[in-house]
Protein backbone atom coordinates (compact mmCIF):
# COMPACT_ATOMS: atom_id res chain seq x y z
CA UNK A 1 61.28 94.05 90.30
CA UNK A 2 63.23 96.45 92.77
CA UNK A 3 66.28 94.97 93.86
CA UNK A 4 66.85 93.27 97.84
CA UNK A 5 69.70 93.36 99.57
CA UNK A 6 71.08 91.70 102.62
CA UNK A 7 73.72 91.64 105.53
CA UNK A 8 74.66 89.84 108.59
CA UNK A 9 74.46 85.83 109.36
CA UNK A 10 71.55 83.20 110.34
CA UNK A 11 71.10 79.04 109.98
CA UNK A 12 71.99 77.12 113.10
CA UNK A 13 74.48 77.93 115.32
CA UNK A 14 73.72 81.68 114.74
CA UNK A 15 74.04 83.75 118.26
CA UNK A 16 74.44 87.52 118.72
CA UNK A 17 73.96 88.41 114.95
CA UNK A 18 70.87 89.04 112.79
CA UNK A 19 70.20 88.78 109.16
CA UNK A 20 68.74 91.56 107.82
CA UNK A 21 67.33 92.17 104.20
CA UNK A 22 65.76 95.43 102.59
CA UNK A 23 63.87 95.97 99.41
CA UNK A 24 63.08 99.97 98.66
CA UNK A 25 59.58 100.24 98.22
CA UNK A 26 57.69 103.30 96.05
CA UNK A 27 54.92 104.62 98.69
CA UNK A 28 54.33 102.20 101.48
CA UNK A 29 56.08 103.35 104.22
CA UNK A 30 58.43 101.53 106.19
CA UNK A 31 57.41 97.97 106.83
CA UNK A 32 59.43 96.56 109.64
CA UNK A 33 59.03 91.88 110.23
CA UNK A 34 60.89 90.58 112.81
CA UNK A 35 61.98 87.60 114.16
CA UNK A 36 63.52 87.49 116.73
CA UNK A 37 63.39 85.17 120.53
CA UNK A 38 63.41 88.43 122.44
CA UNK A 39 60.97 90.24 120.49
CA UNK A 40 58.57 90.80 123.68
CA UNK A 41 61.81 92.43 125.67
CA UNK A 42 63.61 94.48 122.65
CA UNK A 43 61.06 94.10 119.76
CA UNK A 44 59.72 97.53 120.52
CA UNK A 45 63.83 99.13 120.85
CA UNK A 46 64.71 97.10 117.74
CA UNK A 47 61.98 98.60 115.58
CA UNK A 48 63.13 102.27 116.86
CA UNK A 49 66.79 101.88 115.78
CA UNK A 50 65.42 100.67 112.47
CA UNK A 51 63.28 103.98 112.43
CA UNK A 52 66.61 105.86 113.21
CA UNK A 53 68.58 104.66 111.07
CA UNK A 54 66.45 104.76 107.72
CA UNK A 55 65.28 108.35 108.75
CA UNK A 56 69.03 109.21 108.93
CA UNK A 57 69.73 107.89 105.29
CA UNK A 58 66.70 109.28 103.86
CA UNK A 59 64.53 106.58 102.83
CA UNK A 60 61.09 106.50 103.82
CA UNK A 61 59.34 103.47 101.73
CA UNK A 62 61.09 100.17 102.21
CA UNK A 63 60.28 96.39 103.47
CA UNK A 64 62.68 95.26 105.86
CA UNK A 65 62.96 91.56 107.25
CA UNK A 66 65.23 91.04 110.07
CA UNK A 67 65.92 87.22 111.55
CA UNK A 68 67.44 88.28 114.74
CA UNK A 69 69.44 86.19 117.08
CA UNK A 70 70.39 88.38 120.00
CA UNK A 71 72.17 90.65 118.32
CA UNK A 72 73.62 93.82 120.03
CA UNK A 73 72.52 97.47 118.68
CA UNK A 74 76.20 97.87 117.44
CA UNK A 75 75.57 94.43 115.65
CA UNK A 76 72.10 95.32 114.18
CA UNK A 77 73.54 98.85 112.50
CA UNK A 78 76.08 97.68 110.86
CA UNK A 79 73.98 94.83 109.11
CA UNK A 80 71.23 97.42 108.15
CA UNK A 81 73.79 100.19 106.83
CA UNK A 82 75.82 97.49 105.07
CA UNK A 83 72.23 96.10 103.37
CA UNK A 84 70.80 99.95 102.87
CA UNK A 85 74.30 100.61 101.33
CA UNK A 86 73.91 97.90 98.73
CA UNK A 87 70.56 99.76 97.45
CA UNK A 88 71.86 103.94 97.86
CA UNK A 89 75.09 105.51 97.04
CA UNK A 90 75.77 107.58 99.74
CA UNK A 91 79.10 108.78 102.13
CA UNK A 92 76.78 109.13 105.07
CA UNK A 93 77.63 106.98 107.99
CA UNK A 94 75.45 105.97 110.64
CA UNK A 95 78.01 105.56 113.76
CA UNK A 96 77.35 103.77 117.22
CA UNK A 97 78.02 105.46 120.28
CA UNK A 98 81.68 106.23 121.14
CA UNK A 99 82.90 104.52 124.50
CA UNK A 100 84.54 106.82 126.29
CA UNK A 101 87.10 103.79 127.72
CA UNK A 102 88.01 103.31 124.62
CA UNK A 103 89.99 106.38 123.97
CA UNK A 104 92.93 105.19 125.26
CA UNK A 105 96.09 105.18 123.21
CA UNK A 106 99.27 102.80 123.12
CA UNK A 107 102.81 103.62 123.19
CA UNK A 108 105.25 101.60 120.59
CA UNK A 109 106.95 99.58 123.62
CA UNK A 110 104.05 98.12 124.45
CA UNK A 111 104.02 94.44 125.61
CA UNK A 112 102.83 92.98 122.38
CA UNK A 113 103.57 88.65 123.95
CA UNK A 114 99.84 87.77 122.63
CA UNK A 115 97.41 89.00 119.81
CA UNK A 116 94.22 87.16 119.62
CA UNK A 117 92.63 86.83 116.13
CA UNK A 118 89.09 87.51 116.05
CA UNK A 119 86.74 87.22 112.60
CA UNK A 120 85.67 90.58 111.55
CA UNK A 121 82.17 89.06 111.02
CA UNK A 122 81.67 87.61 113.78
CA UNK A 123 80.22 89.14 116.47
CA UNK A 124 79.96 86.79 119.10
CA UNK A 125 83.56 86.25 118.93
CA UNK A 126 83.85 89.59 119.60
CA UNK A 127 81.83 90.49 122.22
CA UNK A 128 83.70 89.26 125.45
CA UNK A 129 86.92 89.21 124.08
CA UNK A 130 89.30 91.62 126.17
CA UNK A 131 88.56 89.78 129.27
CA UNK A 132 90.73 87.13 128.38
CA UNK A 133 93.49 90.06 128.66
CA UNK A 134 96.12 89.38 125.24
CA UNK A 135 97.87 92.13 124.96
CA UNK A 136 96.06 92.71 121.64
CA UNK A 137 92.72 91.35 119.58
CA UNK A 138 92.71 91.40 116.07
CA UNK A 139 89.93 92.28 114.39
CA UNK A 140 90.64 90.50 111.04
CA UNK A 141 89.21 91.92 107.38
CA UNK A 142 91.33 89.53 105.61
CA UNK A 143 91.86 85.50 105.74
CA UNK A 144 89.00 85.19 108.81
CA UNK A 145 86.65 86.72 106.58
CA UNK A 146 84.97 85.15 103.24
CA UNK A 147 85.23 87.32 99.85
CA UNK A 148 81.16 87.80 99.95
CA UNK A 149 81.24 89.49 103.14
CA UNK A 150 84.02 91.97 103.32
CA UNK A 151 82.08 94.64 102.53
CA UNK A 152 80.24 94.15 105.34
CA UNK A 153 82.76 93.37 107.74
CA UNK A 154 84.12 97.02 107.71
CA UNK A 155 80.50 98.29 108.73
CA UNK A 156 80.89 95.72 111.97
CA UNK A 157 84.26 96.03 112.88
CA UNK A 158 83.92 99.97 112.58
CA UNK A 159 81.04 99.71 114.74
CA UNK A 160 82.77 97.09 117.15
CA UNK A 161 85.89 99.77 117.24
CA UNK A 162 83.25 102.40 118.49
CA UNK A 163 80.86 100.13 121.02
CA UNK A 164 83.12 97.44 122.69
CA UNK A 165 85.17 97.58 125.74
CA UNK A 166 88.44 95.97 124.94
CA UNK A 167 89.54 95.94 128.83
CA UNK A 168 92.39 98.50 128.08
CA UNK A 169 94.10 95.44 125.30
CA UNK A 170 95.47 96.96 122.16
CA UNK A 171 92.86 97.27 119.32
CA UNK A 172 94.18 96.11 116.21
CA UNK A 173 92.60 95.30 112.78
CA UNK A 174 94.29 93.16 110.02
CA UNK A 175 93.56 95.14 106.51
CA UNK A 176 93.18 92.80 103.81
CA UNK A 177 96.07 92.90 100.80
CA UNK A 178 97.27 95.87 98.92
CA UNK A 179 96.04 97.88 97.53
CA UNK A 180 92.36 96.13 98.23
CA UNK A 181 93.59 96.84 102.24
CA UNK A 182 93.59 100.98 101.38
CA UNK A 183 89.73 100.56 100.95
CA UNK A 184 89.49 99.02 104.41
CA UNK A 185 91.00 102.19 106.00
CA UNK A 186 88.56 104.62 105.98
CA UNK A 187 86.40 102.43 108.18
CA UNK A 188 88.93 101.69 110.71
CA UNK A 189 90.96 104.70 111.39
CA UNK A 190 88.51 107.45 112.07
CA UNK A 191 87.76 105.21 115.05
CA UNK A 192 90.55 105.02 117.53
CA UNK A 193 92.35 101.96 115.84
CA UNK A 194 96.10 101.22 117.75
CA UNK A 195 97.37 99.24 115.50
CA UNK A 196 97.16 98.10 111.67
CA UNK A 197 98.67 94.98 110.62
CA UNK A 198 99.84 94.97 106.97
CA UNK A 199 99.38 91.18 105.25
CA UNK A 200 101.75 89.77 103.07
CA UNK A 201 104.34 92.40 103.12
CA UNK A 202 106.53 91.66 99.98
CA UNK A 203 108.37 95.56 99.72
CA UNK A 204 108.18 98.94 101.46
CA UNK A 205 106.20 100.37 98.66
CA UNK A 206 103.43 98.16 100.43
CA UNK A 207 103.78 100.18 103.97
CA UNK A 208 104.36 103.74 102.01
CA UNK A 209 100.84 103.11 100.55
CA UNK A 210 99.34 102.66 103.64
CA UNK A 211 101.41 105.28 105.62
CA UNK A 212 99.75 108.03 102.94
CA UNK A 213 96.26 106.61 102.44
CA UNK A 214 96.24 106.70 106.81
CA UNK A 215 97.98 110.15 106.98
CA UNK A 216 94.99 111.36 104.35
CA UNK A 217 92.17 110.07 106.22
CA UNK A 218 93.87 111.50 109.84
CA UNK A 219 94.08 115.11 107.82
CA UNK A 220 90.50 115.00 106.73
CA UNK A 221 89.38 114.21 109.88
CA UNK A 222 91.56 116.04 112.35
CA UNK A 223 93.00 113.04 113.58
CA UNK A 224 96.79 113.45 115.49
CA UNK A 225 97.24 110.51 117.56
CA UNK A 226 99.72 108.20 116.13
CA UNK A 227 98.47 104.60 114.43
CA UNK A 228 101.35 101.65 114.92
CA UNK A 229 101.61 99.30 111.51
CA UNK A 230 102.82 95.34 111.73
CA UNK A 231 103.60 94.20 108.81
CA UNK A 232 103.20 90.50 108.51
CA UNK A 233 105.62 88.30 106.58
CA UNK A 234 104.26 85.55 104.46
CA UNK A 235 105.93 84.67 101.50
CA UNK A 236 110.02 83.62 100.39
CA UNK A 237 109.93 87.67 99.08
CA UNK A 238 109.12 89.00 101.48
CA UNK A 239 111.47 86.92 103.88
CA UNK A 240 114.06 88.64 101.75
CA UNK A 241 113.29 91.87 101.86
CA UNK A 242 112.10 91.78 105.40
CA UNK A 243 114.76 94.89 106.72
CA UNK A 244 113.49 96.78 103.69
CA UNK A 245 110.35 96.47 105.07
CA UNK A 246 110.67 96.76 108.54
CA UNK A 247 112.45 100.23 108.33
CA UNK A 248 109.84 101.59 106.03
CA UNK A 249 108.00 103.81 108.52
CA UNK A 250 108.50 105.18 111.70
CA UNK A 251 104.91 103.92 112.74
CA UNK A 252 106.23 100.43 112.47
CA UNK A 253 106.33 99.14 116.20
CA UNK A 254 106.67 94.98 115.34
CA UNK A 255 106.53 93.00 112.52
CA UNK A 256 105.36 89.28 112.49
CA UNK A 257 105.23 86.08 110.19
CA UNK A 258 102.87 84.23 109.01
CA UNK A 259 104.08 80.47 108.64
CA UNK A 260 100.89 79.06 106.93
CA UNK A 261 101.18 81.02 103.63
CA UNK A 262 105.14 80.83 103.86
CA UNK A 263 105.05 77.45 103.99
CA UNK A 264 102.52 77.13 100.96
CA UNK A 265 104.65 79.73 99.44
CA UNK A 266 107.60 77.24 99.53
CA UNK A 267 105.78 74.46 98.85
CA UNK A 268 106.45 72.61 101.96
CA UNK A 269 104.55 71.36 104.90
CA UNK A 270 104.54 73.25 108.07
CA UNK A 271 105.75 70.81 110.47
CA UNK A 272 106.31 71.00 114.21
CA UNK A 273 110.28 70.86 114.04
CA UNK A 274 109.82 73.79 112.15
CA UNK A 275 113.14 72.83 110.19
CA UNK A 276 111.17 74.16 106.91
CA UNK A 277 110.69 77.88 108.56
CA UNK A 278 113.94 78.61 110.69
CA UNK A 279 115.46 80.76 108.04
CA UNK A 280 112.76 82.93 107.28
CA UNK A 281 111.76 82.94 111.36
CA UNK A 282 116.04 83.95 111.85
CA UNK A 283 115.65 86.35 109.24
CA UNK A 284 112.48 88.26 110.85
CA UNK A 285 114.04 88.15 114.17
CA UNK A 286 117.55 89.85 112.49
CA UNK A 287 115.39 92.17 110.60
CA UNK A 288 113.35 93.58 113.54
CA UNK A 289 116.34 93.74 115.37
CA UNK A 290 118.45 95.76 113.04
CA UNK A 291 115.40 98.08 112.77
CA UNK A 292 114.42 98.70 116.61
CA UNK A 293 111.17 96.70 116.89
CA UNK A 294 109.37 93.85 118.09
CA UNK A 295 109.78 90.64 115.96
CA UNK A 296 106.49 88.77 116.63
CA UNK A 297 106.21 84.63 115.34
CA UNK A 298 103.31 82.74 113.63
CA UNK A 299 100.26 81.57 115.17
CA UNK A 300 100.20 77.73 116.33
CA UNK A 301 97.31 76.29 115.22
CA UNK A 302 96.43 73.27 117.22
CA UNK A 303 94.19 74.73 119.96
CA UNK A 304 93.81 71.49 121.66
CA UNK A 305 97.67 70.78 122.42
CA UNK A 306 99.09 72.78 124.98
CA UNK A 307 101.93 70.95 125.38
CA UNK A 308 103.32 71.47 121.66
CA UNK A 309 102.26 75.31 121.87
CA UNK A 310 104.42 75.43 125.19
CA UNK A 311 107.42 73.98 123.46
CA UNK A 312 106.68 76.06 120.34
CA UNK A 313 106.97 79.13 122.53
CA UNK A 314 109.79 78.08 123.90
CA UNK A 315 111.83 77.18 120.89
CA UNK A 316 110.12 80.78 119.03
CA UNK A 317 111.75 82.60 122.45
CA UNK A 318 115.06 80.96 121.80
CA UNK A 319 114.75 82.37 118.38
CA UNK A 320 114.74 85.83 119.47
CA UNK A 321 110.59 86.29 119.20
CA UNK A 322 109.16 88.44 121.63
CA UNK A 323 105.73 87.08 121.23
CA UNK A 324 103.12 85.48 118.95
CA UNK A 325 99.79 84.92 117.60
CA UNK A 326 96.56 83.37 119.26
CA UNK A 327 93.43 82.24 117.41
CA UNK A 328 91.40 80.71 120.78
CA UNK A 329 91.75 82.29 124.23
CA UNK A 330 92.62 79.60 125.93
CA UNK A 331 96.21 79.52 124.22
CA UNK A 332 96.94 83.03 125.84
CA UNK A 333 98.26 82.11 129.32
CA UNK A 334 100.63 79.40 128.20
CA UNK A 335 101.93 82.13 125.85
CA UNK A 336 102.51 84.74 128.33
CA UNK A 337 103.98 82.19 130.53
CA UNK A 338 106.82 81.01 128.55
CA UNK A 339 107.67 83.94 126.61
CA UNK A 340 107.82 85.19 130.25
CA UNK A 341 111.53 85.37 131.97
CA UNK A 342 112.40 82.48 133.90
CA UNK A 343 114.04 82.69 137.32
CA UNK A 344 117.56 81.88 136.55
CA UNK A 345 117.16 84.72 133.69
CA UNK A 346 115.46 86.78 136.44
CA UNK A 347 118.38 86.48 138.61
CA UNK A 348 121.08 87.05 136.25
CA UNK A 349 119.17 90.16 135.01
CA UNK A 350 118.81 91.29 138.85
CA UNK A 351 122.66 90.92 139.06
CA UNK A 352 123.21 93.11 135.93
CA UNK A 353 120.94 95.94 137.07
CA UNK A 354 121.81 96.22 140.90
CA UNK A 355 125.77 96.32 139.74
CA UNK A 356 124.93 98.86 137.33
CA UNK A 357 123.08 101.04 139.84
CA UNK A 358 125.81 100.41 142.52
CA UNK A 359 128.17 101.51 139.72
CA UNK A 360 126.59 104.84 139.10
CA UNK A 361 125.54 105.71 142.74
CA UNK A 362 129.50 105.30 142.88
CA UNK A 363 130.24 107.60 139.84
CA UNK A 364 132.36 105.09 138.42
CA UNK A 365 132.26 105.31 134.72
CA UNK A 366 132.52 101.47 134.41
CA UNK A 367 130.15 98.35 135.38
CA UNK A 368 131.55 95.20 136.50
CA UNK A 369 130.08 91.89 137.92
CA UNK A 370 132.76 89.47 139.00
CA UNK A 371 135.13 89.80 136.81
CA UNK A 372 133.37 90.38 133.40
CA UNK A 373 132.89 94.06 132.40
CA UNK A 374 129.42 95.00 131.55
CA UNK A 375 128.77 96.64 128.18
CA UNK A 376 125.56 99.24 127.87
CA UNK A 377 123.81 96.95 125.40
CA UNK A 378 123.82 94.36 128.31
CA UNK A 379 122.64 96.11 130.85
CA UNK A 380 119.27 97.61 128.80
CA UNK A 381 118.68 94.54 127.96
CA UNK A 382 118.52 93.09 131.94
CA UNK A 383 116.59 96.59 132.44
CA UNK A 384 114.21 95.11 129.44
CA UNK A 385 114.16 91.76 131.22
CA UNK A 386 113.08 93.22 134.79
CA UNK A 387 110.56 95.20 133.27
CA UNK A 388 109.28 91.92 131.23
CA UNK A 389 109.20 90.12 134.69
CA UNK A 390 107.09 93.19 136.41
CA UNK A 391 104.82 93.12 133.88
CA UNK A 392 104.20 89.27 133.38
CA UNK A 393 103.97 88.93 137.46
CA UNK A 394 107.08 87.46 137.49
CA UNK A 395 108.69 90.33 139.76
CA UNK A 396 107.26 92.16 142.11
CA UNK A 397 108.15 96.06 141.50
CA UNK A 398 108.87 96.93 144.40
CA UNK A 399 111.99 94.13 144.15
CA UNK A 400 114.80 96.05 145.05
CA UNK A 401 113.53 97.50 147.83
CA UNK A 402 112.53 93.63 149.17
CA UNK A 403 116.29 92.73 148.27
CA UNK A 404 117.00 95.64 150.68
CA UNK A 405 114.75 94.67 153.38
CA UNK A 406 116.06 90.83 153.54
CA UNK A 407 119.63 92.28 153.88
């Protein structure tokens, strides 16, 4: 009997995926069923990427069944290459059109307040994503996504990477574990990828292996735009060794923790006093300090309580976080809001920056407000503040000039 494979998602529930499944017949052409609600609209422009796509691998005799559910064209080529891929060994890759707003790059001081998770097979998820503007979604290869289905997750996130507009947000992908993660990045970084976050970071041996298997793939493809890493912290190790890890490689722009599997790791309950996690949170904070980068905090997982995700911001800001984990949109504005400045910070920041300037229009070589001298280290960090404020809508940019005006 010759052997049928399959990709993708159906049962109910099932919207903007297909299920697709392909047995490699000996002479009777290609023979295309499907089922699908829109068949009358797209039937006819399904059945021609189908053509396309089994003309570009080669095969000419096969039997393929495809249940769709509204999928996209990005959706329904990565199920069929994932499927076709199960039956052929071949490095040929059947790639979706490029966007061309997608070719935008990000710099390492990015704002990175909120990352929204998204499954990495699961398109509908996907889809609409950047206009609830984080600052970056996550397309996740590891936890999000079952053990079965990895494979095919890199065909639809690789495609996703190429087809979707992300609004101008960061793109980032979370690689599963090494060294099973290295296999995950020759679909992802051919493809205009920002950002890589590294899962349960436990040494800088971890980042090094990623650093080289990325530099190999950007030689062999000509690649020279820079990818940022994140490692994520998740375990007592790797709490311990988070400076080690967090000065591993210059690519590293933030690193985050991840409180569900430290927690497990300690054998404790994650509560909401998170009494159980305010070492390990201190000790990320430190460590991304002492290295120059953003320290990012867990996720919080109740999407239904605002209120305790406000006050989890708040105490995670106090902490020295400069942002956090999302996994539903509608968590995003309360994040940006309270990891925001507030106006008494605003204010005292103003202060700080307007002496500072009045200081050096002066030429004086010091920087005083009141009576306190201000130190360098203070001053960026009011600069860091204002800019925070512009960018969260806080502060107008133009402030200064306003100030000015009202004199």
């Amino acid at each position: 009997m010759d052997k049928i494979a399959s990709a993708g998602n159906k049962g109910k529930g099932i919207r903007s995926d297909c299920f697709v499944s392909i047995e490699i017949t000996k002479n009777s052409g290609l023979e295309i069923q499907l089922e699908s609600k829109v068949k009358v609209l797209y039937g006819e422009s399904i059945k021609k990427l189908v053509h396309e796509i089994f003309s570009f691998f080669g095969i000419t005799n096969a039997k393929v069944i495809i249940e769709d559910f509204g999928a996209l064209p990005f959706v329904l080529a990565a199920r069929i290459e994932a499927a076709i891929k199960q039956l052929i060994n071949t490095e040929k890759e059947f790639l979706t059109a490029f966007l061309e707003e997608n070719k935008y790059q990000t710099t390492r001081e990015r704002n990175r307040i909120s990352r929204l998770y998204l499954p990495g097979n699961t398109p509908p998820l996907m889809i609409n994503a950047g206009v609830h503007k984080p600052d970056g979604i996550i397309l996740d290869l590891e936890d999000a996504v079952a053990p079965a289905k990895k494979g095919e997750a890199r065909f639809l996130v690789r495609n996703a990477l190429r087809s979707l507009d992300f609004y101008g947000v960061e793109r980032m992908v979370r690689i599963n574990q090494v060294p099973k993660g290295l296999e995950d990045l020759d679909y992802i970084i051919p493809h205009n990828v920002n950002l890589i976050l590294i899962p349960k970071a436990e040494s800088a041996d971890q980042i090094i292996q990623v650093e080289n298997k990325i530099k190999e793939i950007q030689n062999k493809k000509g690649i020279n735009h820079p990818v940022w890493y994140m490692p994520i912290i998740e375990s007592s190790l790797g709490v311990l060794k988070s400076l080690e890890i967090a000065q591993s490689s210059k690519n590293i722009v933030a690193m985050a923790i991840g409180l569900e599997d430290y927690t497990a790791d300690l054998g404790t309950k994650r509560t909401l006093e998170a009494t159980e996690s305010f070492f390990a949170r201190c000790q990320v904070v430190n460590a991304c300090r002492a290295a120059g980068i953003q320290p990012i905090d867990s996720v919080f997982s109740d999407v239904a309580d605002m209120e305790g995700l406000k006050q989890n911001v708040l105490k995670s800001k106090s902490i020295g976080f400069d942002g956090m984990g999302c996994i539903h949109p509608r968590q995003i504005k309360v994040i940006h809001d309270n990891y925001a400045p507030d106006n008494d910070e605003i204010e005292k920041a103003k202060k700080i920056v307007n002496a500072f300037i009045e200081a050096t229009e002066k030429g004086l070589g010091v920087v005083s407000l009141g009576t306190k001298m201000i130190d360098p280290p203070v001053v960026k960090r009011a600069q860091k503040l204002i800019d925070l404020a512009i960018n969260t809508g806080k502060l107008s940019k133009n402030w200064r000039e306003i100030e000015n005006d009202k004199v």
